[in-house]
Protein backbone atom coordinates (compact mmCIF):
# COMPACT_ATOMS: atom_id res chain seq x y z
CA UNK A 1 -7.93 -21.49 -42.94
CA UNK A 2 -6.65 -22.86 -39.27
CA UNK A 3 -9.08 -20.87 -36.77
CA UNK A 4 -6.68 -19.30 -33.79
CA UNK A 5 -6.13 -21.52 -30.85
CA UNK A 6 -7.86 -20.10 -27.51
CA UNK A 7 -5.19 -21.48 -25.27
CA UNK A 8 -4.27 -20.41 -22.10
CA UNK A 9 -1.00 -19.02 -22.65
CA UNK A 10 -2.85 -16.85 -25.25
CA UNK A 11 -4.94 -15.46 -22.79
CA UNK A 12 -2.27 -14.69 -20.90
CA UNK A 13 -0.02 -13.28 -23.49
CA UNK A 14 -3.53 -10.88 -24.79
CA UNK A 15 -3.70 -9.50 -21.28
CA UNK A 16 0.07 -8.95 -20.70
CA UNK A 17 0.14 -7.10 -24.65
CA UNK A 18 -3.08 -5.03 -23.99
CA UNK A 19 -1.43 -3.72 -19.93
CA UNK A 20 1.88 -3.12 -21.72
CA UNK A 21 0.46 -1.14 -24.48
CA UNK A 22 -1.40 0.45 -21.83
CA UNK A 23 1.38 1.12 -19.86
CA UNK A 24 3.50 2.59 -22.38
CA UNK A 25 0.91 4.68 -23.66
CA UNK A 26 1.32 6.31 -20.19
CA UNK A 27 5.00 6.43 -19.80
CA UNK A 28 4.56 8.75 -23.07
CA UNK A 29 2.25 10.82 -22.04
CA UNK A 30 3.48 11.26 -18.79
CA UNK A 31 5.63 14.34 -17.55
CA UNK A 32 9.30 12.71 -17.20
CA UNK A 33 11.10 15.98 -17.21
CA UNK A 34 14.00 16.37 -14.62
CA UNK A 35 13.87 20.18 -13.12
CA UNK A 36 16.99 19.94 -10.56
CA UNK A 37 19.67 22.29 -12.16
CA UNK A 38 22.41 19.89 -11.04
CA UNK A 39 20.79 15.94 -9.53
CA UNK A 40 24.37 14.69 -9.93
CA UNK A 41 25.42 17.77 -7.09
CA UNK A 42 22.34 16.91 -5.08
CA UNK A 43 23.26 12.97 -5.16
CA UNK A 44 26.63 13.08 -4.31
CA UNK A 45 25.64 15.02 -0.96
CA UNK A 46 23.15 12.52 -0.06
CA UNK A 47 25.59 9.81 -0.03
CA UNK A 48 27.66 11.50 1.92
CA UNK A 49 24.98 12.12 4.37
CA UNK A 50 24.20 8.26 4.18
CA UNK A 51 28.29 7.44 4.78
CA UNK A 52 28.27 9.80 8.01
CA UNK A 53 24.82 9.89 9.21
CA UNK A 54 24.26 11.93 12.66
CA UNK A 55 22.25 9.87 15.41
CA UNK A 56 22.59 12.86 18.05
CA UNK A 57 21.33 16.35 16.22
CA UNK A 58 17.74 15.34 16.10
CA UNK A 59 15.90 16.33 18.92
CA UNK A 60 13.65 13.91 20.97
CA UNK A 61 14.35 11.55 18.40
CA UNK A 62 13.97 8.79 20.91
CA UNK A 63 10.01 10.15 21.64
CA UNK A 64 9.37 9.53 17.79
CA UNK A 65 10.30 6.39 17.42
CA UNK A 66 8.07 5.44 20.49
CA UNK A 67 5.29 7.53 19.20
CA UNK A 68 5.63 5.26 16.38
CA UNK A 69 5.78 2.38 17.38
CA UNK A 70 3.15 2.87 20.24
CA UNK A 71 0.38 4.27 17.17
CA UNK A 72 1.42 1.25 15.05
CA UNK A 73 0.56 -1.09 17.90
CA UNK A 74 -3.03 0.25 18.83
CA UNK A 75 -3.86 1.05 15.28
CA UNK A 76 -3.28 -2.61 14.36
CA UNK A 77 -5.03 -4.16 17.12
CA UNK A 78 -7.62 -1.93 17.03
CA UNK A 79 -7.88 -2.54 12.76
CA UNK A 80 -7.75 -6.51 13.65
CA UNK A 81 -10.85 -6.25 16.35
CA UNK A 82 -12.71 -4.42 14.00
CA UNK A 83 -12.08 -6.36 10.98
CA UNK A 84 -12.29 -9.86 12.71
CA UNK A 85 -15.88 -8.84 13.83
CA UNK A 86 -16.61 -8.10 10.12
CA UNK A 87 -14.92 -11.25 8.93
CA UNK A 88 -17.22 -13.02 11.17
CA UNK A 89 -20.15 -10.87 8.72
CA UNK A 90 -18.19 -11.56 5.48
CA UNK A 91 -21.09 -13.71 3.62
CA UNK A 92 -23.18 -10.51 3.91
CA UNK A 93 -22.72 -8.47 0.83
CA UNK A 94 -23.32 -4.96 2.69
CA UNK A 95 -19.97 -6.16 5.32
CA UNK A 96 -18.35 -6.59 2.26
CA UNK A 97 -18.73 -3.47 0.40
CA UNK A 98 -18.30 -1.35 3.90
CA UNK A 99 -14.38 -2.91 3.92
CA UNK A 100 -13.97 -2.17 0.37
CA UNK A 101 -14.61 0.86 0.81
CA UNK A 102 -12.67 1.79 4.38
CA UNK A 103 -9.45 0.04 2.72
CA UNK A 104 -9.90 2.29 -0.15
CA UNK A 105 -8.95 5.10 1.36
CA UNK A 106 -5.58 5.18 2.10
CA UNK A 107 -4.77 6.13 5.87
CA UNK A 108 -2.60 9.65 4.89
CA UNK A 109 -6.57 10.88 3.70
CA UNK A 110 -7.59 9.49 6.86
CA UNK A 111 -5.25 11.34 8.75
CA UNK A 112 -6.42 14.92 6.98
CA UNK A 113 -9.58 14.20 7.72
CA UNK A 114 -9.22 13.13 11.13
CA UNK A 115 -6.87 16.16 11.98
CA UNK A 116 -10.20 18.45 11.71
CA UNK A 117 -11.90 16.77 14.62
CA UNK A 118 -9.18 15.50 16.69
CA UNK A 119 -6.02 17.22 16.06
CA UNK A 120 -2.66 16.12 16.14
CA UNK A 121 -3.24 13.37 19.07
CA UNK A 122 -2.96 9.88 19.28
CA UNK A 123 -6.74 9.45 18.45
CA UNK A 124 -5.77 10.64 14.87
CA UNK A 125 -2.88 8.82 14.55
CA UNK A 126 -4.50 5.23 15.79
CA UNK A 127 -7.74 5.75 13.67
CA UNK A 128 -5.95 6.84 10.59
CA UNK A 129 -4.32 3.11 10.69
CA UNK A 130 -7.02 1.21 12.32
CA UNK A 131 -10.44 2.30 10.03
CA UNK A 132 -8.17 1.73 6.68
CA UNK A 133 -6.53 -1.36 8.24
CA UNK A 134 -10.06 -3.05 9.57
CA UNK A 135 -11.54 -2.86 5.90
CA UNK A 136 -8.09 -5.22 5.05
CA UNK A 137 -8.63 -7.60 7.96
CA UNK A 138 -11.71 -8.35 7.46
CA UNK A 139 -10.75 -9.16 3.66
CA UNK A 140 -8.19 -11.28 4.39
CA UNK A 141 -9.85 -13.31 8.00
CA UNK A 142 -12.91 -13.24 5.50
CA UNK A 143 -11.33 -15.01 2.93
CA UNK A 144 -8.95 -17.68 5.07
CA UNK A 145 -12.65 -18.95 6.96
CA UNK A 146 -14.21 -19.01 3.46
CA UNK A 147 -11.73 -21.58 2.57
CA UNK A 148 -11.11 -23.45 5.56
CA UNK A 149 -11.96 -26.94 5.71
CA UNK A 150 -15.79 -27.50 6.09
CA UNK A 151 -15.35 -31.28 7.45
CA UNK A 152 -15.10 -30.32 11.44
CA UNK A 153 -18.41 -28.09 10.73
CA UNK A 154 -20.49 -30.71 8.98
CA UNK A 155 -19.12 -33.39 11.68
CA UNK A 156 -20.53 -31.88 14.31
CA UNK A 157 -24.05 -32.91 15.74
CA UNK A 158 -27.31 -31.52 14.00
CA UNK A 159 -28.53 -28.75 16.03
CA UNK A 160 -24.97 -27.17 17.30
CA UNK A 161 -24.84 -23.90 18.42
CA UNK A 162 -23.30 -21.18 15.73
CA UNK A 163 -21.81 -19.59 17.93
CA UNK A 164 -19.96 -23.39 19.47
CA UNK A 165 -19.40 -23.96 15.66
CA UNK A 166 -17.50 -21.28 14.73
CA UNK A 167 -15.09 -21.56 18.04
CA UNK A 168 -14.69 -25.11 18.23
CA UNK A 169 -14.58 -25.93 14.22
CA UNK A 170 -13.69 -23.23 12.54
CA UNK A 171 -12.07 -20.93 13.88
CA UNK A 172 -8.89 -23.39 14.83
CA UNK A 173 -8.02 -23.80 11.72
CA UNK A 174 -7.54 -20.07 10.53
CA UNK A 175 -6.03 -19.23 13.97
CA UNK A 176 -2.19 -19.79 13.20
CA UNK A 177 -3.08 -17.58 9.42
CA UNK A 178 -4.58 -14.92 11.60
CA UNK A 179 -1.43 -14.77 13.80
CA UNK A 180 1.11 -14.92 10.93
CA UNK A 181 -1.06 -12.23 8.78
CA UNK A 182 -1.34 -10.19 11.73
CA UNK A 183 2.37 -9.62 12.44
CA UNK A 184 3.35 -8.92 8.53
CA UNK A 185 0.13 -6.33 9.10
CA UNK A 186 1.97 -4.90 12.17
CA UNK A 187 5.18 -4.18 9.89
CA UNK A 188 2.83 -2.17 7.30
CA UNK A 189 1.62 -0.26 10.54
CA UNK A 190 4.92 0.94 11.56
CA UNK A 191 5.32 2.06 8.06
CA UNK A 192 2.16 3.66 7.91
CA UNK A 193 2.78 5.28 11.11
CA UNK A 194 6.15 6.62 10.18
CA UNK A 195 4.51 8.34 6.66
CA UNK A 196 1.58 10.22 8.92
CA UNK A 197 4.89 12.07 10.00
CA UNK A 198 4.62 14.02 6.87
CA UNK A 199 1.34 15.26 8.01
CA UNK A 200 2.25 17.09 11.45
CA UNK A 201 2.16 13.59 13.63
CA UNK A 202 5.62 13.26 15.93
CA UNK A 203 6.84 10.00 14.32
CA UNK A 204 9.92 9.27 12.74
CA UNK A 205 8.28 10.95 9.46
CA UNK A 206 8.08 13.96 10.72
CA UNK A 207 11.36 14.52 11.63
CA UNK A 208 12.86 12.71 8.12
CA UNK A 209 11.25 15.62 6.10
CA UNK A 210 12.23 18.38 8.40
CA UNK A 211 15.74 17.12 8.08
CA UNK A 212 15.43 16.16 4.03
CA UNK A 213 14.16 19.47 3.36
CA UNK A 214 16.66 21.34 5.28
CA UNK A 215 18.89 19.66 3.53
CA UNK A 216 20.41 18.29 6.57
CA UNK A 217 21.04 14.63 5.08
CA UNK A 218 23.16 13.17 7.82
CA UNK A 219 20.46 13.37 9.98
CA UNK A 220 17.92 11.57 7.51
CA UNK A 221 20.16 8.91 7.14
CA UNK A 222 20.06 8.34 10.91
CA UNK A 223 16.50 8.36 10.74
CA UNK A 224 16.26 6.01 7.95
CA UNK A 225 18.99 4.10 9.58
CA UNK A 226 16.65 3.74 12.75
CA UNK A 227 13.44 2.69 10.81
CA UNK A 228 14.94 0.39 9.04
CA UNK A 229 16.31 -1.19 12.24
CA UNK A 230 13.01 -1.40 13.57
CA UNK A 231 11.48 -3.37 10.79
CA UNK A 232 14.83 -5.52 10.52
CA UNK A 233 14.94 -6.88 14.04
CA UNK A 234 10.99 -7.15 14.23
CA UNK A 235 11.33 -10.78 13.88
CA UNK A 236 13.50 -11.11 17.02
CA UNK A 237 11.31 -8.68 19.43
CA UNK A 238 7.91 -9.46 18.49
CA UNK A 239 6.89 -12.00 20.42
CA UNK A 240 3.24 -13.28 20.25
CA UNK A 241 3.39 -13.58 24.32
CA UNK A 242 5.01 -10.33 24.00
CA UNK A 243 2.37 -8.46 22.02
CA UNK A 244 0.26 -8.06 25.47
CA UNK A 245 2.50 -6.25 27.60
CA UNK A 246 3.40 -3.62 24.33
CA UNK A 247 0.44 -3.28 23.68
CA UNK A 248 -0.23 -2.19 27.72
CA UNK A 249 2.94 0.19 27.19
CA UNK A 250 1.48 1.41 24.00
CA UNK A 251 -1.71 2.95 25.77
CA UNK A 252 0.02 4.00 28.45
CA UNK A 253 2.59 5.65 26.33
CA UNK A 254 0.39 7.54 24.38
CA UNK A 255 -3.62 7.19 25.55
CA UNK A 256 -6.33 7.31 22.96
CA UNK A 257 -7.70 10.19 24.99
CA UNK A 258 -10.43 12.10 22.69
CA UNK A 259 -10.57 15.62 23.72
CA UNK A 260 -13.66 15.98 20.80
CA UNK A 261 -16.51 18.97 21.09
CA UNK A 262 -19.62 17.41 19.82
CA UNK A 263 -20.40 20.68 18.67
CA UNK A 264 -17.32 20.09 16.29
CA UNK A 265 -18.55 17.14 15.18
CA UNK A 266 -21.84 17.71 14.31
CA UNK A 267 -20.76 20.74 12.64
CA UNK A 268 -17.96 18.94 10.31
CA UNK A 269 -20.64 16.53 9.19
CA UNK A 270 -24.00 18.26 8.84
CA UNK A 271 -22.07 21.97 7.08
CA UNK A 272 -18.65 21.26 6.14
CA UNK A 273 -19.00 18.61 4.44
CA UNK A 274 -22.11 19.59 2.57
CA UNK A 275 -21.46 21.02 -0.84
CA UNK A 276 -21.40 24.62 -1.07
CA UNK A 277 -24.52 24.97 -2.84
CA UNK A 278 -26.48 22.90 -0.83
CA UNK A 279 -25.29 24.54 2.43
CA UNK A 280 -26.02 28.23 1.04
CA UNK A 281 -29.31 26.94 0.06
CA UNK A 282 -29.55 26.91 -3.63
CA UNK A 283 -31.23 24.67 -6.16
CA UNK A 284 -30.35 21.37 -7.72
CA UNK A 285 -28.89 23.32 -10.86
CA UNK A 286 -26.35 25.18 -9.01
CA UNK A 287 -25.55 21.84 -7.56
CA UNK A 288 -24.93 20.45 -10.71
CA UNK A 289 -23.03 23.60 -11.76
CA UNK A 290 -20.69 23.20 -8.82
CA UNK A 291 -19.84 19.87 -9.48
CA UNK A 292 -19.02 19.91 -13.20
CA UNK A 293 -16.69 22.71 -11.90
CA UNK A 294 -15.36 20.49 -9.62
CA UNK A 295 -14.68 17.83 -12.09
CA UNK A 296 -13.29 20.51 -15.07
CA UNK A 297 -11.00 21.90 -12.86
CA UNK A 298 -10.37 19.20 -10.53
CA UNK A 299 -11.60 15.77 -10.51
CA UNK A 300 -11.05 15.19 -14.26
CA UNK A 301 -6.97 16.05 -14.23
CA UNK A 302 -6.42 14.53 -10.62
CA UNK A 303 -7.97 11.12 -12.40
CA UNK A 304 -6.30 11.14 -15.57
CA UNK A 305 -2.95 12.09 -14.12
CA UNK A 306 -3.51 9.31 -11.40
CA UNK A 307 -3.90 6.67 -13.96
CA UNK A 308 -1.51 7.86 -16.41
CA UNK A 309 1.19 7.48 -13.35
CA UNK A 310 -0.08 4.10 -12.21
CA UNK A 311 -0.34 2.55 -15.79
CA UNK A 312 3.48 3.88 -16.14
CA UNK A 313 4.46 2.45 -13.03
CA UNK A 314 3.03 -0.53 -13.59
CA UNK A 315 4.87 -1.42 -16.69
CA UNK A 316 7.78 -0.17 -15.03
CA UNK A 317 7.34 -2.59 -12.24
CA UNK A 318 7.11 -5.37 -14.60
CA UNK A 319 10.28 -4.91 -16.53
CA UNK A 320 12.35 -4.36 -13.24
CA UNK A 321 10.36 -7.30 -11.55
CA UNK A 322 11.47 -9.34 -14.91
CA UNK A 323 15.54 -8.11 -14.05
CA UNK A 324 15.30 -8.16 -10.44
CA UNK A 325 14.17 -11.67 -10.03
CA UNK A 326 16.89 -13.85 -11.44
CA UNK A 327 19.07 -11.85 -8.12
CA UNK A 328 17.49 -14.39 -5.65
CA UNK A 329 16.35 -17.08 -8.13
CA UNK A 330 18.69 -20.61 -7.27
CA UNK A 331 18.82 -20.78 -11.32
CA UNK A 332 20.87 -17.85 -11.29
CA UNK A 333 24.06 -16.64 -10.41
CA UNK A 334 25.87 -18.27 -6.77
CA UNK A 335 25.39 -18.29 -3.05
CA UNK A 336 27.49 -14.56 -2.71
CA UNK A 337 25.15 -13.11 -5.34
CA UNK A 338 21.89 -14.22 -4.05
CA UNK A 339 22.56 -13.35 -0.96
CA UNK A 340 23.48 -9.60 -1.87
CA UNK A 341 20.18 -9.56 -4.14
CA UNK A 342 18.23 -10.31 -1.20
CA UNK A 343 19.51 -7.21 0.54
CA UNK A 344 18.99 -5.58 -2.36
CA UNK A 345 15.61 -6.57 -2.42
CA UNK A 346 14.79 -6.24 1.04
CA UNK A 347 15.55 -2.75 1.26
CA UNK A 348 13.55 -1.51 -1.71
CA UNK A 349 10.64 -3.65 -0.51
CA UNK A 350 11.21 -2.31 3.14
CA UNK A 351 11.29 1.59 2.06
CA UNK A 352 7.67 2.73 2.01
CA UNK A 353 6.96 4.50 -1.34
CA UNK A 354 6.10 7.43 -0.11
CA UNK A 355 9.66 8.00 1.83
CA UNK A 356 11.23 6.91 -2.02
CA UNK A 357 9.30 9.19 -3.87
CA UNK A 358 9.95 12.05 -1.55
CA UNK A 359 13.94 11.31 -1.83
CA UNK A 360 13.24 11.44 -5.71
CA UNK A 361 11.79 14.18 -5.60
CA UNK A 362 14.35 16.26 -3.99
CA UNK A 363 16.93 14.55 -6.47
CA UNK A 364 15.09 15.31 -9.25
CA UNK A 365 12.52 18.15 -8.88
CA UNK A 366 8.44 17.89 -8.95
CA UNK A 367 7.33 15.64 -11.94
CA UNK A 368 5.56 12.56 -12.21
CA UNK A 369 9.26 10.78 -12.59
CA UNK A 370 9.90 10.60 -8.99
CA UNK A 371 6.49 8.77 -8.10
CA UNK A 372 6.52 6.17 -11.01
CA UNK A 373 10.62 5.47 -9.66
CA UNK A 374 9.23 5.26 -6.38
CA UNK A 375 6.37 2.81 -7.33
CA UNK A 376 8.07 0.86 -9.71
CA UNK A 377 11.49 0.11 -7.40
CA UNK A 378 8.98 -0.76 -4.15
CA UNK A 379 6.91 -3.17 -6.26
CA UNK A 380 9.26 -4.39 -8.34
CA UNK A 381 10.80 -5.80 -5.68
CA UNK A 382 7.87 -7.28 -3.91
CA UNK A 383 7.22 -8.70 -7.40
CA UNK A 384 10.53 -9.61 -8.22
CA UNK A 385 11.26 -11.57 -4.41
CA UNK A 386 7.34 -13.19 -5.22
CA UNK A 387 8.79 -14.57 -8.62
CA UNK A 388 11.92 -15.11 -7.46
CA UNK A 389 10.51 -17.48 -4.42
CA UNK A 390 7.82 -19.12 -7.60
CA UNK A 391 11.09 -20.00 -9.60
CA UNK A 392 12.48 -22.54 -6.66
CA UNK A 393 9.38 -24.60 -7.38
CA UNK A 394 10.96 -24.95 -11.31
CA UNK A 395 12.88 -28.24 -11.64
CA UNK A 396 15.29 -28.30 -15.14
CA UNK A 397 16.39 -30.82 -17.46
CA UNK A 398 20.19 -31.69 -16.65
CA UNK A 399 20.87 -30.49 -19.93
CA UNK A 400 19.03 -27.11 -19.76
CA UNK A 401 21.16 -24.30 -21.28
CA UNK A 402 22.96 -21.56 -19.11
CA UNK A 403 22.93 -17.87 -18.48
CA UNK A 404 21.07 -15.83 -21.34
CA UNK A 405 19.51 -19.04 -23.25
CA UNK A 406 18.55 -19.96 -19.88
CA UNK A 407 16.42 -17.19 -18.79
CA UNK A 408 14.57 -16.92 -22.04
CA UNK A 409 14.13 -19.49 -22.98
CA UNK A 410 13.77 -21.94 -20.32
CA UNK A 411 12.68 -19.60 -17.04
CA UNK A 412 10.90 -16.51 -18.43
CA UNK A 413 8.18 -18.73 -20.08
CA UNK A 414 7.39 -20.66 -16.84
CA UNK A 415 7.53 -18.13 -14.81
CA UNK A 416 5.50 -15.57 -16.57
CA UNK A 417 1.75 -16.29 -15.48
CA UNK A 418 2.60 -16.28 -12.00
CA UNK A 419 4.09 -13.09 -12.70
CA UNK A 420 1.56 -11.50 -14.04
CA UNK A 421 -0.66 -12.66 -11.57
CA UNK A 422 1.29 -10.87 -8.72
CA UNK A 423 1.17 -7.92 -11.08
CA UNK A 424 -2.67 -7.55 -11.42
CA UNK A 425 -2.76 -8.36 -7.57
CA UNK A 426 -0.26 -5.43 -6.66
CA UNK A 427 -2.34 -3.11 -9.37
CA UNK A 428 -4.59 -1.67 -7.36
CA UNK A 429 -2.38 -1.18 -4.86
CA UNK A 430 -0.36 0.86 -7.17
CA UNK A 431 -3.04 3.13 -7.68
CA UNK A 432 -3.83 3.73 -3.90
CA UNK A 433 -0.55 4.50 -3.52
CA UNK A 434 -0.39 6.76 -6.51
CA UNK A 435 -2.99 9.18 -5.33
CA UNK A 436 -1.30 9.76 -2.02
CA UNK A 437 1.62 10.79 -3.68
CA UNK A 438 -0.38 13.99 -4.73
CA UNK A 439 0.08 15.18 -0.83
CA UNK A 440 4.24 14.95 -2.20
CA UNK A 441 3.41 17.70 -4.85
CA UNK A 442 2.47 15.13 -8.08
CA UNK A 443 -0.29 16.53 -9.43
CA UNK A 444 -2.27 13.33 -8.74
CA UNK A 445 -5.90 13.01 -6.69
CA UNK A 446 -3.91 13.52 -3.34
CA UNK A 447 -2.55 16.96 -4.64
CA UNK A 448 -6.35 18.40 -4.59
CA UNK A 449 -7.23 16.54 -1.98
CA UNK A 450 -4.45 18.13 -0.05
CA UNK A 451 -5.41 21.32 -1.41
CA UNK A 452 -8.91 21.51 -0.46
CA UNK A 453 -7.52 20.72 3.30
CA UNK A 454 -5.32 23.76 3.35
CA UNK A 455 -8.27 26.05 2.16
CA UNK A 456 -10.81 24.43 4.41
CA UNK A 457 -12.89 23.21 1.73
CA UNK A 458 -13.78 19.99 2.74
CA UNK A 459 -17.13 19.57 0.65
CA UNK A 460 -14.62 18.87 -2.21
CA UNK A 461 -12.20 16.71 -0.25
CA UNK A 462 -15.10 14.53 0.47
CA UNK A 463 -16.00 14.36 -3.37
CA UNK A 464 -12.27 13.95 -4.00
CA UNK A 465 -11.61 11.19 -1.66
CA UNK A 466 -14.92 9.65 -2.93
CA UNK A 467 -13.36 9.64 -6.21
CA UNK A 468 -10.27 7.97 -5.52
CA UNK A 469 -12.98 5.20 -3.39
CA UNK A 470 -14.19 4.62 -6.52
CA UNK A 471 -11.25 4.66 -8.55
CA UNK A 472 -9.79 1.65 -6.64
CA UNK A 473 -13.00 -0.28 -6.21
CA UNK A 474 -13.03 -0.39 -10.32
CA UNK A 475 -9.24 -1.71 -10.50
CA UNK A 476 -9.55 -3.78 -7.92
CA UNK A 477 -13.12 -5.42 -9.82
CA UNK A 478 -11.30 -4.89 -13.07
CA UNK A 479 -7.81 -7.35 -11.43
CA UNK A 480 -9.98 -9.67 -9.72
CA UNK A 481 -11.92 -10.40 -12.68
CA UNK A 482 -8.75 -10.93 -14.81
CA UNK A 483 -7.24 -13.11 -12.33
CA UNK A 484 -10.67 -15.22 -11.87
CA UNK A 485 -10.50 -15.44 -15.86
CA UNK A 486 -6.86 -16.61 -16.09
CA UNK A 487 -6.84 -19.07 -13.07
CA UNK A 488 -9.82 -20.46 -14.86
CA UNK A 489 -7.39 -21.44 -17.36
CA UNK A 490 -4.17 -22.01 -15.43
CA UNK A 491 -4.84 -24.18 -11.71
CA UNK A 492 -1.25 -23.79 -10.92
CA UNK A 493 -0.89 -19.87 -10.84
CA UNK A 494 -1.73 -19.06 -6.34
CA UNK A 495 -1.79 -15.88 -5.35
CA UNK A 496 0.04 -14.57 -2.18
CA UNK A 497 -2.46 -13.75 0.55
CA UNK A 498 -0.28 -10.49 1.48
């Protein structure tokens, strides 16, 4: 008998087989059911909000898009300070786990945390993006001076100061990475900035939901309208000699001003984040009581519904990553058609998740169907421009078939390791993402999280976020370890740095 071949395109196919079994496992078991009495009623007036939409009804709209702008600028370069000082750090395994964790908590948590010491002021708003956003930083500066070029270092006289090392040979070769990775971190900032709308912050969020859920469409068109104006033109007004003077206007725009009691502080820490038990002064059993409560009635159903939505997602994403791609691929289709895919993809890639989950949801009605649409379309089209960009790299015979034959037989087999590279890359993001949708209604980590806010528990947000910490740190170990294990086997498969 001929013993199987351990091959590297058997590894890969094994991995894709056992995440797509996964993944359908979870599209079966999760709740697709549509509860709008009439979507098709509900559509038709969005699009006629999005036809007309009304720039002038929204009130102070002008302040919001400031405010948005100005907490997106000081979150960033506060998150880049932060996380450039740990980057420095990043061979010490205790700087390393700190920005695993930080970045693991998405910066909507952040924000409902943050709201119980400081309010809704800019404080909140800039430390809800710059804590989560300094954990990512130092990641990414970490990893870019890991693999610089050690030659200038070792060139350098025996006996050079660390400090003259790092300045004079190391740190000019990561600078022009550090620029470019700070303005595409910028763009997720003014994303992130819009979404803390939907907590109480004035930014353009805020004033999207009002006028979604009011049912006032025209005017959440304009809003849309606006943000996506400000992302489109970012490459025209941001400037790197620029960024000085903005970020000047952002601080005097809105101060970080903290307006904090200590006596707050010290409070929120030392008693309301304590668990009950321990804070009425009972024993270690009732501790344990209160927590397997906690996880029978909480943290048990906010897991398993988080990962049953972000394995469904994610096997969503793939199959619309896999019809998406050939849009903007030069194997496919002609200049008119690629050029209308990338618009297509642009804006699904553009929309945060959160905004396209909470227009599916008022389409729809509350299931998990809205978030794994939401997920899937975003992604799909990060992954699908990703492949898309891989597949200009392919060179074909001059006889290589056309259309169909072409795609599955000579593209889709090429193609597909780099694929599912991006896929495991984008996985854990997926499941951030899909706990914060809980906040939307899904009955996901963020929907108990949210709920524990509202009733001034926050003893079981703590364990809650905690949770979804450790939820992420596990796929993220889980991804990195595949994609160590496959590029192992397959040199040519680089993943994007984003």
């Amino acid at each position: 008998m001929t013993p199987a071949l351990n091959t590297t395109a058997s590894g890969w196919r094994r991995v894709s087989g056992l995440l797509a079994l996964v993944g359908l496992v979870a599209l079966l078991l999760a709740d697709l059911e549509i509860t709008r009495v009439s979507p098709g009623h509900e559509l038709l007036r969005i699009s006629q909000g999005f036809l007309s939409p009304d720039f002038s009804s929204t009130d102070f709209l002008w302040r919001a898009v400031v405010n948005t702008l100005a907490f997106a600028g000081q979150g960033t370069a506060l998150g880049a300070l932060a996380g450039f000082a740990m980057a420095v750090m990043w061979h010490w395994r205790a700087v390393r786990a700190v920005a695993a964790s930080v970045r693991a908590v998405h910066e909507l948590f952040w924000g409902l945390l943050l709201l119980q010491l400081t309010g809704l002021s800019t404080v909140t708003a800039v430390l809800a993006i710059a804590i989560p956003y300094s954990g990512i930083f130092a990641k990414v500066f970490g990893e870019f001076l890991e693999e610089a070029d050690p030659a200038p270092a070792a060139a350098l006289p025996a006996g050079s100061r660390a400090l003259s090392v790092f300045f004079f040979a190391r740190l000019p070769l990561v600078w022009q990475a550090f620029k470019a990775y700070g303005s595409y971190r910028l763009e997720c900032a003014i994303r992130a900035s819009a979404i803390l709308g939907f907590i109480g912050l004035p930014t353009l969020g805020f004033h999207l939901e009002t006028a979604f859920r009011e049912g006032h469409y025209d005017q959440g068109a304009a809003l849309l309208y606006l943000f996506f104006l400000i992302i489109f033109t970012l490459r025209w007004w941001l400037r790197p000699t620029l960024i000085p003077v903005y970020l000047i206007a952002a601080v005097a725009w809105a101060p970080p001003v903290v307006y904090l009691n200590p006596d707050i502080l010290v409070r929120f820490v030392t008693h309301d984040l304590v668990p009950a038990p321990l804070r009425q002064g009972e024993n270690l059993t009732a501790l344990f009581q209160w927590l397997a409560m906690l996880w029978q009635q909480q943290l048990w159903p906010g897991l398993w519904q988080t990962l049953v939505l972000g394995m469904a997602a994610l096997l969503v994403t793939a199959l619309l990553s896999l019809l998406l791609f050939p849009l903007i691929s030069p194997l496919f289709g002609n200049r008119v058609s690629r050029l209308g895919g990338h618009g297509l993809l642009v804006v699904l890639r553009t929309t945060p998740e959160f905004f396209l989950a909470f227009f599916f949801l008022i389409l729809l009605g509350p299931s998990m169907l809205p978030g794994i649409l939401a997920l899937a379309l975003h992604t799909g089209a990060i992954v699908a421009h990703l492949t898309g960009r891989f597949s200009e790299s392919l060179h074909l015979r001059a006889d290589a078939p056309t259309g169909l034959n072409r795609y599955a037989w000579e593209v889709l087999p090429r193609i597909s390791p780099n694929l599912l590279a991006f896929l495991l890359y984008r996985w854990e993001v997926i499941m951030r993402e899909t706990a914060v949708l809980g906040i939307l209604g899904i009955h996901t980590l963020g929907f108990y999280i949210d709920s524990s806010v509202a009733e001034f528990r926050f003893d079981r947000t703590l364990i809650l976020i905690l949770a979804t910490v450790a939820l992420n740190l596990v796929v993220d170990a889980m991804s990195r370890a595949l994609r160590k294990r496959l590029r192992l086997r397959n040199a040519g498969c680089q993943m994007p740095n984003a």
